[in-house]
Protein backbone atom coordinates (compact mmCIF):
# COMPACT_ATOMS: atom_id res chain seq x y z
CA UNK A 1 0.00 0.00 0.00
CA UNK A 2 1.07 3.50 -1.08
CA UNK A 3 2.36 5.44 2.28
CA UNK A 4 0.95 8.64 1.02
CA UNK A 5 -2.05 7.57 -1.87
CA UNK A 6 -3.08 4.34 0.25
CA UNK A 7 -3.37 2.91 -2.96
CA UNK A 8 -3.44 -1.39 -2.95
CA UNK A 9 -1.57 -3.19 -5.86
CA UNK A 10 -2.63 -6.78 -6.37
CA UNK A 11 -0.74 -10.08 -8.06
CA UNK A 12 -2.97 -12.67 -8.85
CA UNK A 13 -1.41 -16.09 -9.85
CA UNK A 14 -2.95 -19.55 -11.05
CA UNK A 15 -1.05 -22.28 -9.06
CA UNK A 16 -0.70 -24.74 -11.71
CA UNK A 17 0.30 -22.94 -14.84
CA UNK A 18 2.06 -20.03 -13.02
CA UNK A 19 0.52 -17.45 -15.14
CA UNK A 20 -0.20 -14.22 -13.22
CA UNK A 21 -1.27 -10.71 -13.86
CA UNK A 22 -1.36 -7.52 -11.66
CA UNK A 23 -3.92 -5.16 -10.55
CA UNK A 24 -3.46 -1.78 -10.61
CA UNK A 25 0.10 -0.53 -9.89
CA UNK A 26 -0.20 2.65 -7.29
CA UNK A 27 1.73 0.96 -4.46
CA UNK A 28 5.25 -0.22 -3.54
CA UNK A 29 5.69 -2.60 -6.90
CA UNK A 30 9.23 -4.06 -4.91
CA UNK A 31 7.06 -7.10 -2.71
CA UNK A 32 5.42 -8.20 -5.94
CA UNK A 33 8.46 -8.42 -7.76
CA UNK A 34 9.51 -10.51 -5.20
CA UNK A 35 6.76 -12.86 -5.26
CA UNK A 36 7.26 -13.18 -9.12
CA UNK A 37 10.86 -13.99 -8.62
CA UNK A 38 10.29 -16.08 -5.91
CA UNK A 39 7.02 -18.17 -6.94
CA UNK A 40 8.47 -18.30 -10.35
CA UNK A 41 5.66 -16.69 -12.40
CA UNK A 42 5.18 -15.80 -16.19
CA UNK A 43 3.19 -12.25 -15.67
CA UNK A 44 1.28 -12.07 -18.10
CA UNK A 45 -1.49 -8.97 -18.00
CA UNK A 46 -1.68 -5.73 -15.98
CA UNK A 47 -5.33 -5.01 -15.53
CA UNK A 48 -6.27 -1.65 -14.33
CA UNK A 49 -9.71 -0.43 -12.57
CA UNK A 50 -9.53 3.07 -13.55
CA UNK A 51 -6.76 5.35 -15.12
CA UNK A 52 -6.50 7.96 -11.60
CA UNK A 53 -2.87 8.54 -11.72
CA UNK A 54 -2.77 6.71 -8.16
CA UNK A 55 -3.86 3.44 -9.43
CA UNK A 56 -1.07 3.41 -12.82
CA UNK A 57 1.81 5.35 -11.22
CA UNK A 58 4.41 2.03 -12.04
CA UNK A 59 2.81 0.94 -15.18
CA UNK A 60 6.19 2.14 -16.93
CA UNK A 61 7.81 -0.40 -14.56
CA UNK A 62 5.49 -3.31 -14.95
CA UNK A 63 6.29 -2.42 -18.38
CA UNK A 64 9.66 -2.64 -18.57
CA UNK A 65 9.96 -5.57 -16.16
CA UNK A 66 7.37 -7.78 -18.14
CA UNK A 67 6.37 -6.04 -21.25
CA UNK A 68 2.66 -6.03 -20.22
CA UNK A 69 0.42 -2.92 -20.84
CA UNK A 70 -2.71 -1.75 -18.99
CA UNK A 71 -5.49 -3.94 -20.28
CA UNK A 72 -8.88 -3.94 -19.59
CA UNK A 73 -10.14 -7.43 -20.09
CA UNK A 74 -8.61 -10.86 -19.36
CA UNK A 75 -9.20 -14.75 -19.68
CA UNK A 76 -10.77 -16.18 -16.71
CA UNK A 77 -11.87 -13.15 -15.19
CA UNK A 78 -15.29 -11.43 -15.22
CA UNK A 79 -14.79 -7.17 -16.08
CA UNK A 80 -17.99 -5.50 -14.77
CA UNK A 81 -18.19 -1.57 -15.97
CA UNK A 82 -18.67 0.61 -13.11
CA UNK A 83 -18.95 3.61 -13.91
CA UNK A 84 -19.28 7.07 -11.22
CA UNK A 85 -16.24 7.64 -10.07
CA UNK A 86 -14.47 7.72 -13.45
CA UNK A 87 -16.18 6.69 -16.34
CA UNK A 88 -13.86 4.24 -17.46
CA UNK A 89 -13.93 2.24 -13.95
CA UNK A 90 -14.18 -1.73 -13.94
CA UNK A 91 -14.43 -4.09 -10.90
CA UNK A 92 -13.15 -7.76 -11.92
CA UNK A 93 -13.77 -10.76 -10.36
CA UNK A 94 -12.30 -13.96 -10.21
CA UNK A 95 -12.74 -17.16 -7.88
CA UNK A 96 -14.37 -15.41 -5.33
CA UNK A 97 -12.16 -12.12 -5.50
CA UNK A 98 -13.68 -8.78 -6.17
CA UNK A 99 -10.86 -6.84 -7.31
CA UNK A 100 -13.49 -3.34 -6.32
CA UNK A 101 -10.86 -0.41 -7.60
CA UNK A 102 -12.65 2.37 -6.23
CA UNK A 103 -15.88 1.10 -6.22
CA UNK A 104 -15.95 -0.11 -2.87
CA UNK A 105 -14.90 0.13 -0.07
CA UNK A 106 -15.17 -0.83 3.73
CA UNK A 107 -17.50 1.27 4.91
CA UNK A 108 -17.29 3.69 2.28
CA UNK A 109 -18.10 3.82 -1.73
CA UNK A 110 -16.10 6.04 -4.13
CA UNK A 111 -16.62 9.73 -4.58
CA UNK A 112 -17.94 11.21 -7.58
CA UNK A 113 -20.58 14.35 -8.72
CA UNK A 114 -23.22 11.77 -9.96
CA UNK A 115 -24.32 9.78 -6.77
CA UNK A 116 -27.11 7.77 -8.75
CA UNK A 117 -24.21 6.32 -10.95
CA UNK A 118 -22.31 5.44 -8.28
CA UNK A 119 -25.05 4.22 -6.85
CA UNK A 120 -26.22 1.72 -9.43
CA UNK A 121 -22.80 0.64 -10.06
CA UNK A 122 -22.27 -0.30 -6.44
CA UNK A 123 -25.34 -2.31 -6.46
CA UNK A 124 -24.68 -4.06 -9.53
CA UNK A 125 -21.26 -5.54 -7.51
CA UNK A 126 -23.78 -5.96 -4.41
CA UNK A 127 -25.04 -9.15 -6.88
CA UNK A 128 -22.36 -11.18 -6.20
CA UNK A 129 -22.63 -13.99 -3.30
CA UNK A 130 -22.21 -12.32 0.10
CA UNK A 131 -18.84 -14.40 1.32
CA UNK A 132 -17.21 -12.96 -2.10
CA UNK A 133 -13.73 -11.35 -0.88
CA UNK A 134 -13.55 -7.39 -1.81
CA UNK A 135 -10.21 -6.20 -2.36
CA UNK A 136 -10.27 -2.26 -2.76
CA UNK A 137 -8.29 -0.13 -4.19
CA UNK A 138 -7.68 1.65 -0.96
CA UNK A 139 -6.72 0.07 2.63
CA UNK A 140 -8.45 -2.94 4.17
CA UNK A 141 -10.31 -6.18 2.47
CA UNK A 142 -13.49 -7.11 3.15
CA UNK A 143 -16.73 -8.66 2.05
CA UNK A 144 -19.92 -8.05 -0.03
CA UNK A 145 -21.83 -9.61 2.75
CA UNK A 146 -20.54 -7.22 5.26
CA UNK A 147 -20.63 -4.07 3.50
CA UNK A 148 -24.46 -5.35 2.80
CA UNK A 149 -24.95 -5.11 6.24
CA UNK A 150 -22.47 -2.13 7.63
CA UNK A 151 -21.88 0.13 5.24
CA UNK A 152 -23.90 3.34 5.41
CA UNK A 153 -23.96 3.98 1.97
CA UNK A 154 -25.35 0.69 1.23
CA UNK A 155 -27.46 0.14 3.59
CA UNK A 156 -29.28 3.82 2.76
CA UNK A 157 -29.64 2.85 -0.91
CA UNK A 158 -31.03 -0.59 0.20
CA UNK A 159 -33.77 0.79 2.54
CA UNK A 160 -31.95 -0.67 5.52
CA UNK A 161 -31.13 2.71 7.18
CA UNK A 162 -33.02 6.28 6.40
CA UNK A 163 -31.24 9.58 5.20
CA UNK A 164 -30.01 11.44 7.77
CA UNK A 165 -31.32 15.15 6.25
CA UNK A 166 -28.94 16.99 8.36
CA UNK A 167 -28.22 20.65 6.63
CA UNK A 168 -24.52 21.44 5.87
CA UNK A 169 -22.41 23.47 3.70
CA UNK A 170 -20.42 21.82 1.32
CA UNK A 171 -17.57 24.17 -0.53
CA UNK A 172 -19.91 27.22 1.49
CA UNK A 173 -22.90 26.30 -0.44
CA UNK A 174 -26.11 24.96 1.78
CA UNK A 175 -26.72 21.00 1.38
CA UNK A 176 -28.23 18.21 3.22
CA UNK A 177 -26.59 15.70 4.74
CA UNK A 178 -28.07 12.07 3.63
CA UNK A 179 -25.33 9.83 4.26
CA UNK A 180 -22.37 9.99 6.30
CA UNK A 181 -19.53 7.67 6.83
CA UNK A 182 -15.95 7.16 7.75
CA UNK A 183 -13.39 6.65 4.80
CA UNK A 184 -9.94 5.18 4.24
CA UNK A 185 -7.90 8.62 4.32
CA UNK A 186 -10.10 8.98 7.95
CA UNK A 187 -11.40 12.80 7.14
CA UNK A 188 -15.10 10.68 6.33
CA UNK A 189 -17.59 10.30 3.23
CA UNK A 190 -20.28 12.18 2.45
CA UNK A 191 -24.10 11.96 -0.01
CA UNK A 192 -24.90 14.85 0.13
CA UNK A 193 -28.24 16.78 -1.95
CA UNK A 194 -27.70 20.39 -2.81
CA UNK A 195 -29.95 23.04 -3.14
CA UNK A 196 -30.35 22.49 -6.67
CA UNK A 197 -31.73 18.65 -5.99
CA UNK A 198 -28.48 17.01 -7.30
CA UNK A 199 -26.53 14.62 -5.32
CA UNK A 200 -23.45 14.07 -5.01
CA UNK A 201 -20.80 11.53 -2.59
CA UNK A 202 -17.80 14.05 -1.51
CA UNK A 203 -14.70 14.16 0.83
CA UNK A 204 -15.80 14.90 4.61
CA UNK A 205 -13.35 17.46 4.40
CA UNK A 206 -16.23 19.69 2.55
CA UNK A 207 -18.84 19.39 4.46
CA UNK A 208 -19.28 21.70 7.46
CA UNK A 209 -21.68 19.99 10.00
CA UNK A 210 -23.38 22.32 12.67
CA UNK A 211 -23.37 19.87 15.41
């Protein structure tokens, strides 16, 4: 994991023909080289969620190392379009590994100015079987099941939980306050409405709460 981005880089290996690929490339490349070297794997692919500079910051290097390019499709492994936070995100998927970008995460979705896509793209992922491992693109793993039940993002867009309609400012301009949550970078996640009836999922660092 990237000290400063918290960005996650992933390896991904089949045991019996040693073929591997990455995902993503934002963090320290140096333990993954290792495990090449060491499990004595014929990298093959570099799939990327999204093209955010902190999630392809070493593709040069996975380049040079292993002549593989950013791709955005690969055999074996299922490429779902999830679009909101970028519109060229994917979450992939392969034995029971949700590869989630930034999607996903625990406790937390990613931001973006059009909360319904986000929205919709986050429940599309929320179709896979509850025990399915989620690997973000940001900080700790976790699990479709429990972000079904725990996160507040999810659970307001499910009807588990109601909005909270708290008014704010966000950026100085008045807002309300639907969801709130905490986040990997720990300064929080916001839905918010604004006056003009869009919604959007922003930084807690924006949003000025009264209480």
């Amino acid at each position: 994991m990237h000290p400063e981005w918290l960005s996650n880089a992933y390896l991904v290996w089949d045991e019996g023909t040693r073929e591997a690929f990455f995902v993503d490339s934002g963090a320290p490349l140096d333990p993954l080289v290792a495990a090449v070297e060491r499990e004595g794997l014929d990298v093959r692919r570099l799939l990327t969620t999204h093209g955010h500079h902190d999630h392809v910051a070493g593709d040069a290097e996975l380049e040079r190392r292993y002549g593989v390019r950013p791709e955005r499709e690969a055999s074996g492994v299922d490429a779902i379009p999830t679009p909101g936070h970028s519109d060229d995100h994917l979450v992939f998927v392969v034995d029971g590994v949700c590869f989630s970008g930034d999607l996903l995460f625990r406790d937390a979705v990613g931001g973006g100015p059009d909360a319904a896509t986000i929205r919709d793209s986050v429940l599309r992922v929320l179709q896979l079987p509850d025990d399915t491992r989620v690997l973000p693109g940001h900080t700790d793993e976790t699990t479709i099941g429990r972000e079904r039940a725990e996160n507040p993002f999810v659970r307001y867009w499910t009807g588990a939980a109601d909005a909270l309609d708290e008014p704010v400012e966000v950026a100085g301009e008045r807002a309300t306050l639907i969801v709130w949550s905490p986040d990997y970078d720990g300064n929080g996640k916001a839905l918010v409405r604004l006056d003009d009836g869009r919604e959007a999922i922003v930084g807690g660092s924006r949003v000025t709460r009264s209480g």
